[in-house]
N, C-alpha and C. Protein backbone atom coordinates (compact mmCIF):
# COMPACT_ATOMS: atom_id res chain seq x y z
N UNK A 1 28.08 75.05 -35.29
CA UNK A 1 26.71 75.49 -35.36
C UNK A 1 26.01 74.73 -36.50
N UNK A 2 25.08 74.31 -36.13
CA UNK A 2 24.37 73.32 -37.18
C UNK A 2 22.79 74.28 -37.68
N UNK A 3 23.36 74.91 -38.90
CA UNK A 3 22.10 75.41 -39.54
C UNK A 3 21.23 74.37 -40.89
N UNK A 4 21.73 73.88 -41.02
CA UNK A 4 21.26 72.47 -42.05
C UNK A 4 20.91 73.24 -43.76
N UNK A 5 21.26 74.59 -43.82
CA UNK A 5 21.26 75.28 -45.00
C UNK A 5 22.77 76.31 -44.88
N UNK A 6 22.67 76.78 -46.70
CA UNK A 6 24.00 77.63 -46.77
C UNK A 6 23.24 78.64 -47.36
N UNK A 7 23.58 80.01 -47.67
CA UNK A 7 23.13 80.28 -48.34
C UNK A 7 24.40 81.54 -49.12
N UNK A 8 24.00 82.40 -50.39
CA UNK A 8 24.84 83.11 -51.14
C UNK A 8 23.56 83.36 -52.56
N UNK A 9 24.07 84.88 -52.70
CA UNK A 9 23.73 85.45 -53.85
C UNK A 9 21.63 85.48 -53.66
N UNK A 10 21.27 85.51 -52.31
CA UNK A 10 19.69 85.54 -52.42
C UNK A 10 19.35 83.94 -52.38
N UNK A 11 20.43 83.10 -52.34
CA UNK A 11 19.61 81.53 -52.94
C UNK A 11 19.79 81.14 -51.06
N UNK A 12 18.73 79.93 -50.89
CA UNK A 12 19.15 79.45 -49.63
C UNK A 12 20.00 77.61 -50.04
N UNK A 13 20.59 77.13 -49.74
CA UNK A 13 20.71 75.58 -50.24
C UNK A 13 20.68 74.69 -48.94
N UNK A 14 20.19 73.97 -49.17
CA UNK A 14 19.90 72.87 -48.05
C UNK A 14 19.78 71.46 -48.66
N UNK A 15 20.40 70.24 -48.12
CA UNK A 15 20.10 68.95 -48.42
C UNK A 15 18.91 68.41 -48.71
N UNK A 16 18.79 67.91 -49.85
CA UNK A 16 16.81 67.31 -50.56
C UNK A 16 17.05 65.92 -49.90
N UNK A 17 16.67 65.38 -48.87
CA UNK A 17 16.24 64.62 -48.63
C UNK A 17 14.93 63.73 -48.88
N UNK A 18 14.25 64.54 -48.91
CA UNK A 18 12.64 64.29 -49.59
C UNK A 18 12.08 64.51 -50.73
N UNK A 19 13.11 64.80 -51.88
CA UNK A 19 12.55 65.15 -53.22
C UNK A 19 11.92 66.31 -53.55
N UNK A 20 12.38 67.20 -53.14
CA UNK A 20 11.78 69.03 -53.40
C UNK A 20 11.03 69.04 -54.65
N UNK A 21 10.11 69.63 -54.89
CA UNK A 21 9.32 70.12 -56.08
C UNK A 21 9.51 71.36 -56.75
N UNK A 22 9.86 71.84 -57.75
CA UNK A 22 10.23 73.18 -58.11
C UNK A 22 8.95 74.24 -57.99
N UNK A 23 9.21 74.97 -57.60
CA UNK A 23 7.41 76.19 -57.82
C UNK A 23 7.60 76.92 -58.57
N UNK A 24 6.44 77.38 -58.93
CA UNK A 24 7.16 78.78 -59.90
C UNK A 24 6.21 78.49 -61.26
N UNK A 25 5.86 77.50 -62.02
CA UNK A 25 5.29 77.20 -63.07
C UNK A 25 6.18 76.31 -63.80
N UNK A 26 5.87 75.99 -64.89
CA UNK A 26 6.86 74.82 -65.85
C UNK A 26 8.23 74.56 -65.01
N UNK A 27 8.86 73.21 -64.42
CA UNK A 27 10.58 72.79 -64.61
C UNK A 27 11.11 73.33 -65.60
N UNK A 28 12.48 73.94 -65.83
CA UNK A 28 13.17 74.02 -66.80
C UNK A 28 14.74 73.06 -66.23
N UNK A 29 15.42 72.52 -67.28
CA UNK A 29 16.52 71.67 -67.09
C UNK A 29 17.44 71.99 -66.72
N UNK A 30 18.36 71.85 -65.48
CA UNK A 30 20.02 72.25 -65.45
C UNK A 30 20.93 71.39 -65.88
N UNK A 31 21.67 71.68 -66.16
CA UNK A 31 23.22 70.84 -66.66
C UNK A 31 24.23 71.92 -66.50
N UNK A 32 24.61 71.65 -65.58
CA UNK A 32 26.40 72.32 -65.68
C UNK A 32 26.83 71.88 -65.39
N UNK A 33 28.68 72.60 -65.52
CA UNK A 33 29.89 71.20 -65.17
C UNK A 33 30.34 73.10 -64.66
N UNK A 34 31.28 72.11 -63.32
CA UNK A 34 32.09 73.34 -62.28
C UNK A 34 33.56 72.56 -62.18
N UNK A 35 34.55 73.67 -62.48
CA UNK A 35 35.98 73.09 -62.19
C UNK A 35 36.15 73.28 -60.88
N UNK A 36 36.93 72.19 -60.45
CA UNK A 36 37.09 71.80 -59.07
C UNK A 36 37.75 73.22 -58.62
N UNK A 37 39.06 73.51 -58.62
CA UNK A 37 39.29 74.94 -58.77
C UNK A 37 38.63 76.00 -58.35
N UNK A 38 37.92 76.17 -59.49
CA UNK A 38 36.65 76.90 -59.21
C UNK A 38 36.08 77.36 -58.44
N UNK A 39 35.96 76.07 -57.71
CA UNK A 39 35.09 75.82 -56.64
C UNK A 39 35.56 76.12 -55.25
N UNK A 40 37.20 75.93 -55.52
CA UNK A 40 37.84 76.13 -54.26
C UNK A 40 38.52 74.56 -53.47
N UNK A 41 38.12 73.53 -54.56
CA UNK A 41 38.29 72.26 -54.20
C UNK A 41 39.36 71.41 -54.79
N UNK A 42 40.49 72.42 -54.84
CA UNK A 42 41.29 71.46 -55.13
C UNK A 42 42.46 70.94 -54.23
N UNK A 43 42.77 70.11 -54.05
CA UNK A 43 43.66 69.52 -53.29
C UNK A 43 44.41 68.37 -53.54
N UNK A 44 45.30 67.11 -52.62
CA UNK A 44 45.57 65.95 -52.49
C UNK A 44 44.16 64.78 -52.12
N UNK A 45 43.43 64.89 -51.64
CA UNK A 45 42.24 64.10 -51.80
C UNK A 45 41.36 64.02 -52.39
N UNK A 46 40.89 63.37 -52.65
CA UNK A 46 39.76 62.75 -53.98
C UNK A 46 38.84 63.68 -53.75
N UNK A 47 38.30 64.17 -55.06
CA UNK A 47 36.92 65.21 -54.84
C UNK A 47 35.87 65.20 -53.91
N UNK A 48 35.97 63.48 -54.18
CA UNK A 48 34.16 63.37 -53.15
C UNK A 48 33.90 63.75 -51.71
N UNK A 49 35.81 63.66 -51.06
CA UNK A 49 35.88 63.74 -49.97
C UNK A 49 35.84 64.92 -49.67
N UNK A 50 36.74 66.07 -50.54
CA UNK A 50 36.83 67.79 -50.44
C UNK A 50 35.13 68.07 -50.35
N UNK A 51 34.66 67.59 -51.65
CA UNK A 51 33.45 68.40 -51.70
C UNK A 51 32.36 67.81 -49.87
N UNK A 52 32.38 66.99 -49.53
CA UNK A 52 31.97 66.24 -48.73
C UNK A 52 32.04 67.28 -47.53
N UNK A 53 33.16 67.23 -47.22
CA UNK A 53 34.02 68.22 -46.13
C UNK A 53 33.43 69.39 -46.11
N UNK A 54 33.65 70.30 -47.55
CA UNK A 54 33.49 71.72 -47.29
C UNK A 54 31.62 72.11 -47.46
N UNK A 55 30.96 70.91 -47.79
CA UNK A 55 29.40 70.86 -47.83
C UNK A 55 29.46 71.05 -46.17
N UNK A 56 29.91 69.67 -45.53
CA UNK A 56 29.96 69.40 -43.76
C UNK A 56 30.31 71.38 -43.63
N UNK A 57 31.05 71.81 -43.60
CA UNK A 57 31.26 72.91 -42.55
C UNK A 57 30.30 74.11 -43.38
N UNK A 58 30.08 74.05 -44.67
CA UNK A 58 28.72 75.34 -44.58
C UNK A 58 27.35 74.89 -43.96
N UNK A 59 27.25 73.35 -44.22
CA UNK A 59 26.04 72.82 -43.33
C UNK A 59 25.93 72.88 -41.97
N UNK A 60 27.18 73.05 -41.34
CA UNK A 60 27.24 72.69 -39.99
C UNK A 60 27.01 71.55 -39.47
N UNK A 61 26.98 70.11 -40.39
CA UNK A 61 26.47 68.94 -39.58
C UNK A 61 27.73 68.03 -40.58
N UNK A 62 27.83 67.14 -40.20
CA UNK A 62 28.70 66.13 -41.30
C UNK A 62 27.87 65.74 -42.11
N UNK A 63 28.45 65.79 -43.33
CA UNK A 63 27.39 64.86 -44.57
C UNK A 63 28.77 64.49 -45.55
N UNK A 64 28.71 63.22 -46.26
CA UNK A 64 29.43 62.59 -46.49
C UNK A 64 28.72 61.27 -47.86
N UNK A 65 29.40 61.23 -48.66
CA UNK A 65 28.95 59.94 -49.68
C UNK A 65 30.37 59.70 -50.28
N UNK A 66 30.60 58.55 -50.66
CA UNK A 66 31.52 57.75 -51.39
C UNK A 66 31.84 58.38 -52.59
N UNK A 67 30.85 58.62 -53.54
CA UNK A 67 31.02 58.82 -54.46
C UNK A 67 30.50 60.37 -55.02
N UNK A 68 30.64 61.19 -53.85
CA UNK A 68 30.42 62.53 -54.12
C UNK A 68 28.98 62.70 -54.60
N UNK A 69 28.07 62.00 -54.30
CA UNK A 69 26.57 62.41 -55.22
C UNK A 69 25.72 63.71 -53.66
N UNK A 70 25.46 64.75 -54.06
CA UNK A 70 24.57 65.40 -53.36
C UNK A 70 23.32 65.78 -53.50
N UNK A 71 22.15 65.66 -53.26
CA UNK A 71 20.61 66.38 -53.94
C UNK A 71 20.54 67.59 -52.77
N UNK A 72 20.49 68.40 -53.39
CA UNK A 72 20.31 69.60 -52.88
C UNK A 72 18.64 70.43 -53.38
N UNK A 73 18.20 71.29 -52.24
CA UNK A 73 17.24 71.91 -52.80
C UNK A 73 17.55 73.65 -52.60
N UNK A 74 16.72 74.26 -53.68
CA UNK A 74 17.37 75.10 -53.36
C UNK A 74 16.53 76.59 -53.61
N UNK A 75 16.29 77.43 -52.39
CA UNK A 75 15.35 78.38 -52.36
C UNK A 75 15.67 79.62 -52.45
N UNK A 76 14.12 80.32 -52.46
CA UNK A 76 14.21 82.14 -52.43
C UNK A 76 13.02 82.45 -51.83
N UNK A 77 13.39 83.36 -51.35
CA UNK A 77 12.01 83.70 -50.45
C UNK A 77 10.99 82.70 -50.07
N UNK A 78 11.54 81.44 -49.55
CA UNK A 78 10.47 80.39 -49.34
C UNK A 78 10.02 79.51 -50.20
N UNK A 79 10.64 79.99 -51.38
CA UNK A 79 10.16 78.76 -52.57
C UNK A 79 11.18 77.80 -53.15
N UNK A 80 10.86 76.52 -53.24
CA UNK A 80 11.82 75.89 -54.08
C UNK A 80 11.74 76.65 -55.14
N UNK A 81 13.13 77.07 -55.64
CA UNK A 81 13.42 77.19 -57.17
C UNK A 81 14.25 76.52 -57.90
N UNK A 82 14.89 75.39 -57.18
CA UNK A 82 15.78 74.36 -57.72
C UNK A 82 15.85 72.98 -56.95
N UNK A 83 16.11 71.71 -58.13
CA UNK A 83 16.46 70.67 -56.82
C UNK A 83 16.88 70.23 -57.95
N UNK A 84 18.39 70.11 -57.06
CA UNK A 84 19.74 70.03 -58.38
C UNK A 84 20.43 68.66 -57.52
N UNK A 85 21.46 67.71 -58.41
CA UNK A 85 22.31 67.18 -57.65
C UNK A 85 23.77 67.58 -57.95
N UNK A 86 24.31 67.82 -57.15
CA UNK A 86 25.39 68.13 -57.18
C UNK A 86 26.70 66.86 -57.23
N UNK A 87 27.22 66.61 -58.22
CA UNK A 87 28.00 65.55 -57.92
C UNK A 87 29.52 65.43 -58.47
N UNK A 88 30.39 64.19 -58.19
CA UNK A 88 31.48 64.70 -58.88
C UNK A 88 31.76 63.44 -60.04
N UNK A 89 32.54 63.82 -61.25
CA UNK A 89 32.37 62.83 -62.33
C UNK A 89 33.67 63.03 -63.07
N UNK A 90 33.80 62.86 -64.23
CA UNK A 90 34.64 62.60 -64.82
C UNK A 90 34.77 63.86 -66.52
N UNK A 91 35.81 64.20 -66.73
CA UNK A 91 35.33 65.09 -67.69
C UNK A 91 36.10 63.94 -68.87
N UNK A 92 34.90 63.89 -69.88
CA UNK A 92 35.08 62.94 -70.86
C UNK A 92 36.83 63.36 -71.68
N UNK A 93 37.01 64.42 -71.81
CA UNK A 93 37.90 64.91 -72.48
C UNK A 93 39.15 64.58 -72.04
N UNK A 94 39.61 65.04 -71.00
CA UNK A 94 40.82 64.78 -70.20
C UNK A 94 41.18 64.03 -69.12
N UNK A 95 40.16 63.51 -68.78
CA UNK A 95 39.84 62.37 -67.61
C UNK A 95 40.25 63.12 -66.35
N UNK A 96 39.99 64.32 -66.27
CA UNK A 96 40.17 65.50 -64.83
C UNK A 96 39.07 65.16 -63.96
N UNK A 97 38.63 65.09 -62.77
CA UNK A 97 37.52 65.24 -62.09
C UNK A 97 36.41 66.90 -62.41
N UNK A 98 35.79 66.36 -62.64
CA UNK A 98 34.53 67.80 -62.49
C UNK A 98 33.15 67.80 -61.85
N UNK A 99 32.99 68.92 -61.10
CA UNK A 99 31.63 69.10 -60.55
C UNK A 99 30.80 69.09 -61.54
N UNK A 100 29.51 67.88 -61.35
CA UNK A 100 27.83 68.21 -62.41
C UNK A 100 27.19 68.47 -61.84
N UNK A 101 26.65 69.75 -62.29
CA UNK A 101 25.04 70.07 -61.46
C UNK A 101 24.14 69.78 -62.28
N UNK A 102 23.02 69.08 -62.07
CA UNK A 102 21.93 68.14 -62.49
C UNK A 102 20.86 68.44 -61.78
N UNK A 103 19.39 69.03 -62.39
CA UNK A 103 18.09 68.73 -62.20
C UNK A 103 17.35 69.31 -63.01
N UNK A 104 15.99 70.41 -62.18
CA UNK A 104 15.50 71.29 -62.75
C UNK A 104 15.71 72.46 -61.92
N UNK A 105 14.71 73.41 -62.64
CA UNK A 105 14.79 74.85 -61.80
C UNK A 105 13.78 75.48 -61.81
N UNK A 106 13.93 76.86 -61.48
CA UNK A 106 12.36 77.79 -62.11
C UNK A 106 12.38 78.65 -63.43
N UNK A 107 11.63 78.59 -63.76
CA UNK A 107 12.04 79.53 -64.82
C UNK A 107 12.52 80.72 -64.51
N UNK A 108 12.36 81.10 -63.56
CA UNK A 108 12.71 82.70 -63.09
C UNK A 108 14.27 82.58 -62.01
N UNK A 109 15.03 81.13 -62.64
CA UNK A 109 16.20 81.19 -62.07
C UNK A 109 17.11 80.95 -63.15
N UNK A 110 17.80 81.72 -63.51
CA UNK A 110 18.84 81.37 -64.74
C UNK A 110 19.61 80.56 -63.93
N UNK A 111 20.49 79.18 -65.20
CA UNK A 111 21.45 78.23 -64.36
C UNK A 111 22.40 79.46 -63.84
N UNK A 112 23.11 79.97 -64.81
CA UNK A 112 24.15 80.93 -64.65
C UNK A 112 24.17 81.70 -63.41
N UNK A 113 23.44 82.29 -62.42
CA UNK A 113 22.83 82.51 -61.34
C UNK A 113 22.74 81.42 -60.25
N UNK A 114 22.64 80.39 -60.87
CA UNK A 114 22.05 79.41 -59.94
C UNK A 114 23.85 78.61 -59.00
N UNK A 115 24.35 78.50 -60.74
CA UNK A 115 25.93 77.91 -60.78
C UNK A 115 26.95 79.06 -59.57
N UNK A 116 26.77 80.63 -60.13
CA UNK A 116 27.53 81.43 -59.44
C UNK A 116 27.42 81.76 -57.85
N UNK A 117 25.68 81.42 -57.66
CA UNK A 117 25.71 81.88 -55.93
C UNK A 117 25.99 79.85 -55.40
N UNK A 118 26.05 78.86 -56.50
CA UNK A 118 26.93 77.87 -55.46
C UNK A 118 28.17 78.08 -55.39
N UNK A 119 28.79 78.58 -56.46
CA UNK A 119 30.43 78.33 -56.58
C UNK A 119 31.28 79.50 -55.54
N UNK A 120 30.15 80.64 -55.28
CA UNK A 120 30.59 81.66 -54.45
C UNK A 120 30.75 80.55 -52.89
N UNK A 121 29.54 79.81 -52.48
CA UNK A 121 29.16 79.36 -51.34
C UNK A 121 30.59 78.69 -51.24
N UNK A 122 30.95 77.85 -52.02
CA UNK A 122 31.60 76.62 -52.18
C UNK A 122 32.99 77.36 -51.87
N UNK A 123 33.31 78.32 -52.15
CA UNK A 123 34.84 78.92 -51.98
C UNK A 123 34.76 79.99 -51.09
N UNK A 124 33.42 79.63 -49.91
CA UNK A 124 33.55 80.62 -48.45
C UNK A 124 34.59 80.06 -47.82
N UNK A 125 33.97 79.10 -47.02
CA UNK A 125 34.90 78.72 -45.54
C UNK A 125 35.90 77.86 -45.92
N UNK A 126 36.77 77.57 -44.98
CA UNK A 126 38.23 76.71 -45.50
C UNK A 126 37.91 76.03 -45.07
C-alpha cells in the first residue's frame, strides 16, 4: 500500500521533495544524533541501506540513497512543523555509525518530541 507518509505520536512524516517551509512563526534549529539500535536498525548491512528499507515499507513506495541522506517534512494538523534531514554519519568519538537529524522546526515542537514520535515510527514494521 503506497501512502507516501508515516505517521506516530500526532506527527505525520512524508518525503520533502520540494523544500517544506516551517509555519508556526520564527524556525527554531534541530540537531540530534539517534543510535542505530534505537532505532531498530541494527543489523549486517550498512545503515544507509537498513534505514533506506525500513523508510521503503512505512512509506509504502521504495526510496533509497547511497549514502543514507533523507529530507523529510514533517506535520500536525496540516501544518509543516518540521523539515528535518534525516541521515546517517559517523560518530566522531568511536567511529560507530549514527542517525543525524538536521533542520528546523516550530517552536511549538520540542526536538525531544519530534526525535521520539520518529524513533517510535522507525522501530514499527520489520
Amino acid at each position: 500500500m503506497t501512502t507516501g507518509f508515516f505517521e506516530a505520536r500526532g506527527l505525520r512524516f512524508r518525503l520533502d521533495r520540494q523544500g517544506a517551509e516551517v509555519s508556526g512563526g520564527p524556525a527554531r534549529p534541530v540537531q540530534a544524533r539517534i543510535e542505530p539500535d534505537e532505532a531498530g536498525l541494527d543489523g549486517d548491512a550498512p545503515l544507509a541501506e537498513l534505514l533506506g528499507r525500513r523508510l521503503s515499507a512505512l512509506l509504502g513506495a521504495p526510496v533509497s540513497d547511497e549514502e543514507g541522506i533523507f529530507d523529510l517534512a514533517v506535520e500536525r494538523d496540516g501544518a509543516v512543523v518540521a523539515a528535518v534531514q534525516l541521515s546517517c554519519g559517523d560518530d566522531d568519538e568511536d567511529d560507530e555509525d549514527v542517525l543525524e537529524l538536521l533542520g528546523e522546526r516550530a517552536p511549538s515542537l520540542p526536538v525531544r518530541a519530534l526525535v521520539e514520535a520518529l524513533v517510535e515510527a522507525l522501530r514499527g514494521p520489520g
